[in-house]
PDB file of N, CA and C in Angstrom:
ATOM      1  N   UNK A   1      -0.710  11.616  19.425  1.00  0.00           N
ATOM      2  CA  UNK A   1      -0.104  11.013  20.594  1.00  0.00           C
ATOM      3  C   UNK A   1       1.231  11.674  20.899  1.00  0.00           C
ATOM      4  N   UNK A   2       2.294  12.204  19.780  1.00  0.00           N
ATOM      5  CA  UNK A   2       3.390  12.961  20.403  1.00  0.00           C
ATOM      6  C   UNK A   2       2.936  14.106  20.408  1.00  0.00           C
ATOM      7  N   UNK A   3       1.919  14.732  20.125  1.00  0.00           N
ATOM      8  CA  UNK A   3       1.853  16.104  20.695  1.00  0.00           C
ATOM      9  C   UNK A   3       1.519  15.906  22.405  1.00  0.00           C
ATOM     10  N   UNK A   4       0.854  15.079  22.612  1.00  0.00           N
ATOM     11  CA  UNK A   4       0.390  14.925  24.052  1.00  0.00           C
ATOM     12  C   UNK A   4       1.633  14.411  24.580  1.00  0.00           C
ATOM     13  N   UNK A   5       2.704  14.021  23.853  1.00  0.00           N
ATOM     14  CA  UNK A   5       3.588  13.229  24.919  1.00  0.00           C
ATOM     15  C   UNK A   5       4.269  14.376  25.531  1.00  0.00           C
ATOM     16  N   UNK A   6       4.681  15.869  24.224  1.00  0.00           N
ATOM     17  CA  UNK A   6       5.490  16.456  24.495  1.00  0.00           C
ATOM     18  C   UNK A   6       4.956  17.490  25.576  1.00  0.00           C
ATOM     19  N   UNK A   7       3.959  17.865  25.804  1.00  0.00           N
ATOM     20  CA  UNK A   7       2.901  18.369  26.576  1.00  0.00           C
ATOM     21  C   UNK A   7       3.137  17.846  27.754  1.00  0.00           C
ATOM     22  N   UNK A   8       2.935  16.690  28.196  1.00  0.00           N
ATOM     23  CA  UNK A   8       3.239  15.664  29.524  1.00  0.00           C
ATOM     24  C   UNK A   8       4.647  15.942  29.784  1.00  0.00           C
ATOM     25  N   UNK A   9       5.627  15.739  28.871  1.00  0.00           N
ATOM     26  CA  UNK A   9       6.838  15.469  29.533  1.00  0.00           C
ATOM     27  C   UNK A   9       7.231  16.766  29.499  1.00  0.00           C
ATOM     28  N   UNK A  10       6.705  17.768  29.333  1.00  0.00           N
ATOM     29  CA  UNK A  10       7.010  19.666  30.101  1.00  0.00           C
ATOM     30  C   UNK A  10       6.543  20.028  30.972  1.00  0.00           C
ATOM     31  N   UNK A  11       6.105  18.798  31.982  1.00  0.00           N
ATOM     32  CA  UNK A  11       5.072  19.335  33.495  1.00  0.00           C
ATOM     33  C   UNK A  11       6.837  19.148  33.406  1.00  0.00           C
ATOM     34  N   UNK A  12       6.346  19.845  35.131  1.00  0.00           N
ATOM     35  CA  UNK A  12       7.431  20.268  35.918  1.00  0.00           C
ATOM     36  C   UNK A  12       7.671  18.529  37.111  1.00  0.00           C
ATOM     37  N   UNK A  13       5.929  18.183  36.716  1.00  0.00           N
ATOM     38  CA  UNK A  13       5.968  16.825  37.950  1.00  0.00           C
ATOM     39  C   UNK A  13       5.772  15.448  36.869  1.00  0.00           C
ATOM     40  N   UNK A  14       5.723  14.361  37.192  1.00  0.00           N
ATOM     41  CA  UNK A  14       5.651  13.416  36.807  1.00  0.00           C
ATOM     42  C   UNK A  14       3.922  12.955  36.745  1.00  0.00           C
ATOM     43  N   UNK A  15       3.654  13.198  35.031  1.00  0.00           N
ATOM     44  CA  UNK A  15       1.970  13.077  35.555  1.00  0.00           C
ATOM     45  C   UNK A  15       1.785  11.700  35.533  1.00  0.00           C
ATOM     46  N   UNK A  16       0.401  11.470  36.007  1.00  0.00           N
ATOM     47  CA  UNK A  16      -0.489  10.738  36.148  1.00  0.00           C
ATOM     48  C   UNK A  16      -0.922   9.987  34.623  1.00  0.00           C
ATOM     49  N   UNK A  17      -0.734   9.346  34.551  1.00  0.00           N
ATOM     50  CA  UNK A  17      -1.006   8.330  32.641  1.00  0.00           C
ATOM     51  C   UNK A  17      -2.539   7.942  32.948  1.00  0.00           C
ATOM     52  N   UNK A  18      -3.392   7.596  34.122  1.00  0.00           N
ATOM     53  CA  UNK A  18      -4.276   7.144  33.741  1.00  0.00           C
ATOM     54  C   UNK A  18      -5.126   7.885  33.790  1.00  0.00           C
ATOM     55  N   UNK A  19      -4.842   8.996  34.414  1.00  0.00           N
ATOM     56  CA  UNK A  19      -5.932  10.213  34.587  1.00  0.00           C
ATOM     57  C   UNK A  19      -5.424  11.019  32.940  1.00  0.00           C
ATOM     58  N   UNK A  20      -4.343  11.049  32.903  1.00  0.00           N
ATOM     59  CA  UNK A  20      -4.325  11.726  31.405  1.00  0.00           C
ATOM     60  C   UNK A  20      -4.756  11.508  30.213  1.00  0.00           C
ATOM     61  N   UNK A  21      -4.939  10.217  30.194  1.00  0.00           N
ATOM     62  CA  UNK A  21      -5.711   8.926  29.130  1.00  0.00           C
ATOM     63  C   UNK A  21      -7.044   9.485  28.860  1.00  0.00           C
ATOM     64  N   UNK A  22      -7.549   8.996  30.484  1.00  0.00           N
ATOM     65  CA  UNK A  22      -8.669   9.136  30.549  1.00  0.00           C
ATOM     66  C   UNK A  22      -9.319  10.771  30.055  1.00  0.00           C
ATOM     67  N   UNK A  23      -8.492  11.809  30.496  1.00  0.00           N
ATOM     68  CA  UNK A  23      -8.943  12.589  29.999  1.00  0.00           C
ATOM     69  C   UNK A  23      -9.191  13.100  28.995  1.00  0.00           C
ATOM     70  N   UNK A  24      -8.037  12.779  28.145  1.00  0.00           N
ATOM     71  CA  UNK A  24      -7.831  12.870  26.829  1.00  0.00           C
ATOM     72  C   UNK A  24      -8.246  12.313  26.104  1.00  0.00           C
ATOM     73  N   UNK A  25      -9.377  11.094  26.075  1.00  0.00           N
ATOM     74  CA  UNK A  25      -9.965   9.897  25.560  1.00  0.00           C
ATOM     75  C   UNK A  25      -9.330   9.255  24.731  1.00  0.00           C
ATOM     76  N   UNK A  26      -7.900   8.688  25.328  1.00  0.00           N
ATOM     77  CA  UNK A  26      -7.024   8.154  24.516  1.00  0.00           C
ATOM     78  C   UNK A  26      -6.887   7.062  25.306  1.00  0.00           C
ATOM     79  N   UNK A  27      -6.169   5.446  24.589  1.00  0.00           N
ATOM     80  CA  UNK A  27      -6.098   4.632  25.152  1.00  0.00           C
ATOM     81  C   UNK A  27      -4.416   4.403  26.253  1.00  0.00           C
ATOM     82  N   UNK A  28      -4.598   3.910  27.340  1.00  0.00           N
ATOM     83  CA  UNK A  28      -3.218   4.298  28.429  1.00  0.00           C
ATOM     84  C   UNK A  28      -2.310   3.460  27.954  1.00  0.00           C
ATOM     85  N   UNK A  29      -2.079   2.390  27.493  1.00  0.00           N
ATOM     86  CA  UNK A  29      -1.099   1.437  27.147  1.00  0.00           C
ATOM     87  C   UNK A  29      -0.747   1.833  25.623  1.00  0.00           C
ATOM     88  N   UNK A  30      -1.151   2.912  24.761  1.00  0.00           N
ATOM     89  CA  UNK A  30      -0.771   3.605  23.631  1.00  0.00           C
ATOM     90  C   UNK A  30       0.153   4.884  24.435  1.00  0.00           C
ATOM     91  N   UNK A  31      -0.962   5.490  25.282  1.00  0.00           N
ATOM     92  CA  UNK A  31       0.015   6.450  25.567  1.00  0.00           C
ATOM     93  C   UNK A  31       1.332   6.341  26.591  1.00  0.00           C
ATOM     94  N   UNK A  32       1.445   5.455  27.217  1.00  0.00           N
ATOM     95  CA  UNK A  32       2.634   4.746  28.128  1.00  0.00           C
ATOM     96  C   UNK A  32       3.618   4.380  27.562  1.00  0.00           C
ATOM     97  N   UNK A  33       3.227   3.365  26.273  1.00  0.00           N
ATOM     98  CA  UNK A  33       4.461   3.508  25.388  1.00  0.00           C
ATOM     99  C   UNK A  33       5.432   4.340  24.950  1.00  0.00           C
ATOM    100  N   UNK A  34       4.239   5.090  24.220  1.00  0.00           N
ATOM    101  CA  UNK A  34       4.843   7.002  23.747  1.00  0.00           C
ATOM    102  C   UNK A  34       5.027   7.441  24.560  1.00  0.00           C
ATOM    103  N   UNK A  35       4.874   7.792  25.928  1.00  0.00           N
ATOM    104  CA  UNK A  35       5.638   8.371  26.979  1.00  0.00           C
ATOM    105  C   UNK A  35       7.270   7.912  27.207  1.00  0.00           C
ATOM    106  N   UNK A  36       6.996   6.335  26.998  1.00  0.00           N
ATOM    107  CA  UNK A  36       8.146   5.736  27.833  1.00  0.00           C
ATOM    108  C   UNK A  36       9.375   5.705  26.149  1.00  0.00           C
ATOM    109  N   UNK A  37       8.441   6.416  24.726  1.00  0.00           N
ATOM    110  CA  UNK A  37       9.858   6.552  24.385  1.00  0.00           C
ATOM    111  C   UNK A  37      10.040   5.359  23.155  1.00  0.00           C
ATOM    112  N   UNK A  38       8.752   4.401  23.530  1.00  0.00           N
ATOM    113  CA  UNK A  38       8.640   3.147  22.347  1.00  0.00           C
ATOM    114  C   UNK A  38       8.310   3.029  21.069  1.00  0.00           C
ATOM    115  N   UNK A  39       8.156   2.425  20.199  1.00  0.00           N
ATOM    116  CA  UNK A  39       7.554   2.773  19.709  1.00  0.00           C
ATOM    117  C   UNK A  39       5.932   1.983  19.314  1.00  0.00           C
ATOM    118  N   UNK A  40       5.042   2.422  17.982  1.00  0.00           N
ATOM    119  CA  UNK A  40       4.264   2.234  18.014  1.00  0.00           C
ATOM    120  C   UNK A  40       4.458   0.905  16.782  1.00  0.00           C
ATOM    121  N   UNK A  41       3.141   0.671  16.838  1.00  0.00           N
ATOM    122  CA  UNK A  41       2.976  -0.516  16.079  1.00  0.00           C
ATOM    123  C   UNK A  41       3.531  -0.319  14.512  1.00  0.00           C
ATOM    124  N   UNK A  42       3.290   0.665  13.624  1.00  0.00           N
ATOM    125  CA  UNK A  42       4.102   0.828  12.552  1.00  0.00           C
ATOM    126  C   UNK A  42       5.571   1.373  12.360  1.00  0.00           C
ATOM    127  N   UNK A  43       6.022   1.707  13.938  1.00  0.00           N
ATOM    128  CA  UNK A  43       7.409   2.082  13.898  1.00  0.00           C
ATOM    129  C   UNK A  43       7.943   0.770  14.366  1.00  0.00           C
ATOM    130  N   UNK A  44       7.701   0.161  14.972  1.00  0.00           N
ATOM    131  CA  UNK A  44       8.372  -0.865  15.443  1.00  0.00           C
ATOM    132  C   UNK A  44       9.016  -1.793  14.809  1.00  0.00           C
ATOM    133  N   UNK A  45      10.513  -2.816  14.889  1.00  0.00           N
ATOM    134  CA  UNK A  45      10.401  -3.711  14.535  1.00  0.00           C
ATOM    135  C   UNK A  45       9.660  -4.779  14.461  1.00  0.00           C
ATOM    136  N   UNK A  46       9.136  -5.731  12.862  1.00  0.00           N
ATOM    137  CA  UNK A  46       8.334  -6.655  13.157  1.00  0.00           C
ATOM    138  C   UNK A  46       9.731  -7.860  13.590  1.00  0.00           C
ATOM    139  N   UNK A  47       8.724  -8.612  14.518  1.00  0.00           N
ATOM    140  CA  UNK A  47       9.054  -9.977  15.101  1.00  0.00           C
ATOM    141  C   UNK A  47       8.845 -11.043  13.946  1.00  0.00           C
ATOM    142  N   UNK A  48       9.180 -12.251  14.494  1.00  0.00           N
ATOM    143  CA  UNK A  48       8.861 -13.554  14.124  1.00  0.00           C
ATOM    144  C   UNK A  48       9.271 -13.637  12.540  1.00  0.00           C
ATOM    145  N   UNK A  49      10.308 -12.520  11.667  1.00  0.00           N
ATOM    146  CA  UNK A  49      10.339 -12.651  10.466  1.00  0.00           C
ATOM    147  C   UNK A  49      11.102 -14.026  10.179  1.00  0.00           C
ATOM    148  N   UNK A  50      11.109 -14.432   8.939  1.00  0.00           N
ATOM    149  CA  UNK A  50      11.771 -15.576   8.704  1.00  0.00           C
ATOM    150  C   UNK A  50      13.029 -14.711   7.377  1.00  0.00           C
ATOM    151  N   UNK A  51      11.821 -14.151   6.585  1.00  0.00           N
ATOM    152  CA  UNK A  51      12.935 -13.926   5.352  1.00  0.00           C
ATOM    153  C   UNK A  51      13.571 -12.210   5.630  1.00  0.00           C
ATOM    154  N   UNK A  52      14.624 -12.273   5.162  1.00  0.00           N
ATOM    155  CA  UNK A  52      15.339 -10.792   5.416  1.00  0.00           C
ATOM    156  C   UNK A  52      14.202 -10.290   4.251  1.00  0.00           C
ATOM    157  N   UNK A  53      15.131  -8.770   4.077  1.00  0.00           N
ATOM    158  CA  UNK A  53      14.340  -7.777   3.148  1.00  0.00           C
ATOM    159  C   UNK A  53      14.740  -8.089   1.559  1.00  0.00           C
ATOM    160  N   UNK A  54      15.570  -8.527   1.644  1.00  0.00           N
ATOM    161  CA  UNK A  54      16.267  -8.861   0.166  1.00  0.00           C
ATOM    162  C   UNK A  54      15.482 -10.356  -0.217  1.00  0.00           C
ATOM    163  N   UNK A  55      15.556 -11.596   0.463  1.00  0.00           N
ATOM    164  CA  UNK A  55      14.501 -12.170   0.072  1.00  0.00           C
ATOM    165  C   UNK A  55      13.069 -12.134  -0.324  1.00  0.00           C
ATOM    166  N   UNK A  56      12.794 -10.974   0.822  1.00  0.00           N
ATOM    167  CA  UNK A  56      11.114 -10.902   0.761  1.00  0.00           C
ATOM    168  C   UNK A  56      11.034  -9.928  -0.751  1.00  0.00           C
ATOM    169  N   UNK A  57      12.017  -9.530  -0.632  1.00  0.00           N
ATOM    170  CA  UNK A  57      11.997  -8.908  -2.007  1.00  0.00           C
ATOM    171  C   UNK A  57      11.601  -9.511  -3.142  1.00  0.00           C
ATOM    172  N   UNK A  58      12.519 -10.807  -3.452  1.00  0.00           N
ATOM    173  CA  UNK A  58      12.414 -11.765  -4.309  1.00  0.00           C
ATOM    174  C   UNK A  58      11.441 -12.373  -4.648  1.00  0.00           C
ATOM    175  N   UNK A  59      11.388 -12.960  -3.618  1.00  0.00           N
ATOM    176  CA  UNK A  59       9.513 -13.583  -2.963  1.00  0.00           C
ATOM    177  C   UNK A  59       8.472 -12.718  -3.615  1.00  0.00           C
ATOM    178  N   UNK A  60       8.404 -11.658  -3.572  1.00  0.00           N
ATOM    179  CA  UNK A  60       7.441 -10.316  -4.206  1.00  0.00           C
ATOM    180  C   UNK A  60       7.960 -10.119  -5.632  1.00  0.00           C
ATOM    181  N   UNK A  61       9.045 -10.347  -6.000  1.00  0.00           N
ATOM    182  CA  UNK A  61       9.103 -10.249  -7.740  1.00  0.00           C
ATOM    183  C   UNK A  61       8.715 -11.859  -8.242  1.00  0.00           C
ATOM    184  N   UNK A  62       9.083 -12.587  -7.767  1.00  0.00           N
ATOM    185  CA  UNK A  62       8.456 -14.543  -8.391  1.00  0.00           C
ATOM    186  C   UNK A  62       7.151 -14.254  -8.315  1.00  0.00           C
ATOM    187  N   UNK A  63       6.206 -13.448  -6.860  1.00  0.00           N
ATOM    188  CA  UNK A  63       4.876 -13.957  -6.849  1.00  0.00           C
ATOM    189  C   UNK A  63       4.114 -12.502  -8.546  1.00  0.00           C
ATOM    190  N   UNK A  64       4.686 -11.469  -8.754  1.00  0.00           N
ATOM    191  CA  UNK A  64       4.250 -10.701  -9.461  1.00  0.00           C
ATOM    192  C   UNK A  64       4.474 -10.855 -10.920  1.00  0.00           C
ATOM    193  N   UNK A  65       5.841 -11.668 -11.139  1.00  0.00           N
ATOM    194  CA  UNK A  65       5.962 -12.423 -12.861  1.00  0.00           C
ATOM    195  C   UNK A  65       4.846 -13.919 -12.697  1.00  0.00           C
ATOM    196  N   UNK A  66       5.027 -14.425 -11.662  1.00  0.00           N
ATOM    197  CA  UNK A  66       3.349 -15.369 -12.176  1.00  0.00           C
ATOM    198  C   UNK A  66       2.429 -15.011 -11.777  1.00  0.00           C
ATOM    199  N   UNK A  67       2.093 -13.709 -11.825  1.00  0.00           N
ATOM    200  CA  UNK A  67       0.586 -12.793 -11.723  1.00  0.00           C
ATOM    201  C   UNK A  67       0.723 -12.213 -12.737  1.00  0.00           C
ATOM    202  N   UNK A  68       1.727 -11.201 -13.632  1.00  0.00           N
ATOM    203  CA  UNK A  68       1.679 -11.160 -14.934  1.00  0.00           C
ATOM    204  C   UNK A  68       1.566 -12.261 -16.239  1.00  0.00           C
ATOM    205  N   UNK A  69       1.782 -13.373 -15.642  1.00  0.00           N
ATOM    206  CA  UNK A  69       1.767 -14.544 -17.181  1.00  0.00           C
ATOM    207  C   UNK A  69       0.336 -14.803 -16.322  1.00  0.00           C
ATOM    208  N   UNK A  70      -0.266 -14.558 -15.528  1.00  0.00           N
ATOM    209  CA  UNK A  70      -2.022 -14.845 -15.810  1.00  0.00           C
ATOM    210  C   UNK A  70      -1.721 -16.104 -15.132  1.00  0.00           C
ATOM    211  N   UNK A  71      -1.177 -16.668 -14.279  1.00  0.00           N
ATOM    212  CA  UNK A  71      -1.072 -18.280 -13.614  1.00  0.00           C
ATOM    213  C   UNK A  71      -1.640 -17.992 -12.396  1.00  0.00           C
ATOM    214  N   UNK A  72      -2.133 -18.568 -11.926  1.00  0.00           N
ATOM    215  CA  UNK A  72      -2.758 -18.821 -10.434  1.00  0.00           C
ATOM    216  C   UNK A  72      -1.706 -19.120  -9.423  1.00  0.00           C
ATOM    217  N   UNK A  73      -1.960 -18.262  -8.548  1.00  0.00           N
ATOM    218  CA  UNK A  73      -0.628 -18.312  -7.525  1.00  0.00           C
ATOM    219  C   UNK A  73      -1.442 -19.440  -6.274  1.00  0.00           C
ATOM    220  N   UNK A  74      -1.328 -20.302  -5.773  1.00  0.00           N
ATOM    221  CA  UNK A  74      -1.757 -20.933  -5.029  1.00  0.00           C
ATOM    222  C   UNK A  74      -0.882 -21.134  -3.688  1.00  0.00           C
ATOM    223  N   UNK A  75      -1.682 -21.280  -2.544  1.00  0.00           N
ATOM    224  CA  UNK A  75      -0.510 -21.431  -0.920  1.00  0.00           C
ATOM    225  C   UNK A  75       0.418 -21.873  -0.756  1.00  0.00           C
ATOM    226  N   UNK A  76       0.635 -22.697  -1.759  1.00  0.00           N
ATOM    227  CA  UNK A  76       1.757 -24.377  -1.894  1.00  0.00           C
ATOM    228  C   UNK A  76       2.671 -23.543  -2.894  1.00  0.00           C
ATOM    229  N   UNK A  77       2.713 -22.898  -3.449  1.00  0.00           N
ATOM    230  CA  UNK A  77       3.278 -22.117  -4.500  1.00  0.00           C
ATOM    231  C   UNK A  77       4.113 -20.805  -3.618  1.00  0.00           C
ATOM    232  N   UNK A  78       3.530 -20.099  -2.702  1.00  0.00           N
ATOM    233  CA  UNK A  78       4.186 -19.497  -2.087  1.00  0.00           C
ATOM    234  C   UNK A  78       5.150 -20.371  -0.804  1.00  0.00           C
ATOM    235  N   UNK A  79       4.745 -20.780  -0.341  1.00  0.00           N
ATOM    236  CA  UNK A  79       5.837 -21.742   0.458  1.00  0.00           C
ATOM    237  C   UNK A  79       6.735 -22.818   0.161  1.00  0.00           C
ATOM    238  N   UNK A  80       6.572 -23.223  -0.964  1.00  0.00           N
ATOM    239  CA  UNK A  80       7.050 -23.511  -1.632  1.00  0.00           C
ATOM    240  C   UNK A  80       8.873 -22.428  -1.981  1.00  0.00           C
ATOM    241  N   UNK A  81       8.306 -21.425  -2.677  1.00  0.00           N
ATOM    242  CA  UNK A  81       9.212 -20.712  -3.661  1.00  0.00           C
ATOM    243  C   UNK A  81       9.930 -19.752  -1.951  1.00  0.00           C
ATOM    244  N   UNK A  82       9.335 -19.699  -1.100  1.00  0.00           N
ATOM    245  CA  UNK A  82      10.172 -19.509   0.194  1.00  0.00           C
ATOM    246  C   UNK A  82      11.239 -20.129   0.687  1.00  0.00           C
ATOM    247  N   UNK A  83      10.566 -21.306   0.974  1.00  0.00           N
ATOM    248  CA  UNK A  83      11.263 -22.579   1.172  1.00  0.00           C
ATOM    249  C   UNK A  83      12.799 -22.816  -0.121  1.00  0.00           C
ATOM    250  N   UNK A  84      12.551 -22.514  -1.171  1.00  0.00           N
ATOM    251  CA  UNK A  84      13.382 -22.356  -2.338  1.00  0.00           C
ATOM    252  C   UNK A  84      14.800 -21.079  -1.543  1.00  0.00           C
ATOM    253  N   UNK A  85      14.200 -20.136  -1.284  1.00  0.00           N
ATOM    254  CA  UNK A  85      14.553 -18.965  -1.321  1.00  0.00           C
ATOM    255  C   UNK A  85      15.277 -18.984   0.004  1.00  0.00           C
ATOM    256  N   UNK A  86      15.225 -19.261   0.948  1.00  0.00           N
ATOM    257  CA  UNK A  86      15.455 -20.058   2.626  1.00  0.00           C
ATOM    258  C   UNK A  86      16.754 -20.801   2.375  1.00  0.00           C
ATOM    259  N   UNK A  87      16.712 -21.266   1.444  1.00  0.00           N
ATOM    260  CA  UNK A  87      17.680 -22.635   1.144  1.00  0.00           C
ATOM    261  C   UNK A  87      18.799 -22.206   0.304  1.00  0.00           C
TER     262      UNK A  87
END
């Protein structure tokens, strides 16, 4: 997708995205983004987080010492130890 962007944005004119899509058998709202400069779904910031990186950190060492002692990690157990961690 950035090879095609950089390709597009060295016309001399302002192309056409849906004829270029189409030609290219690529999808237009992938390549519109990358045209316009956005980014993509693994560059992007994620939304809706609750815990920073340093928590989620934490969160990921509690859930991996009670996966090493062999305990069953259960749903209530992770929201739980969030909820802990939140607070």
């Amino acid at each position: 997708m950035a090879q095609i962007c950089k390709e597009l944005k060295g016309l001399p004119y302002k192309p056409n995205l849906t004829t270029e899509a189409i030609e290219r058998g690529c999808d237009y709202g992938k390549l519109w983004r990358a045209y316009q400069g956005h980014g993509n779904k693994c560059t992007r910031k994620q939304g809706n987080k609750v815990l920073d990186d340093a928590q989620e950190l934490a969160l990921k060492l509690f859930l991996d010492h009670i996966d090493r002692i062999g305990f069953g990690i259960r749903s209530e157990m992770v929201q739980d130890a969030a909820n802990s961690i939140l607070a």
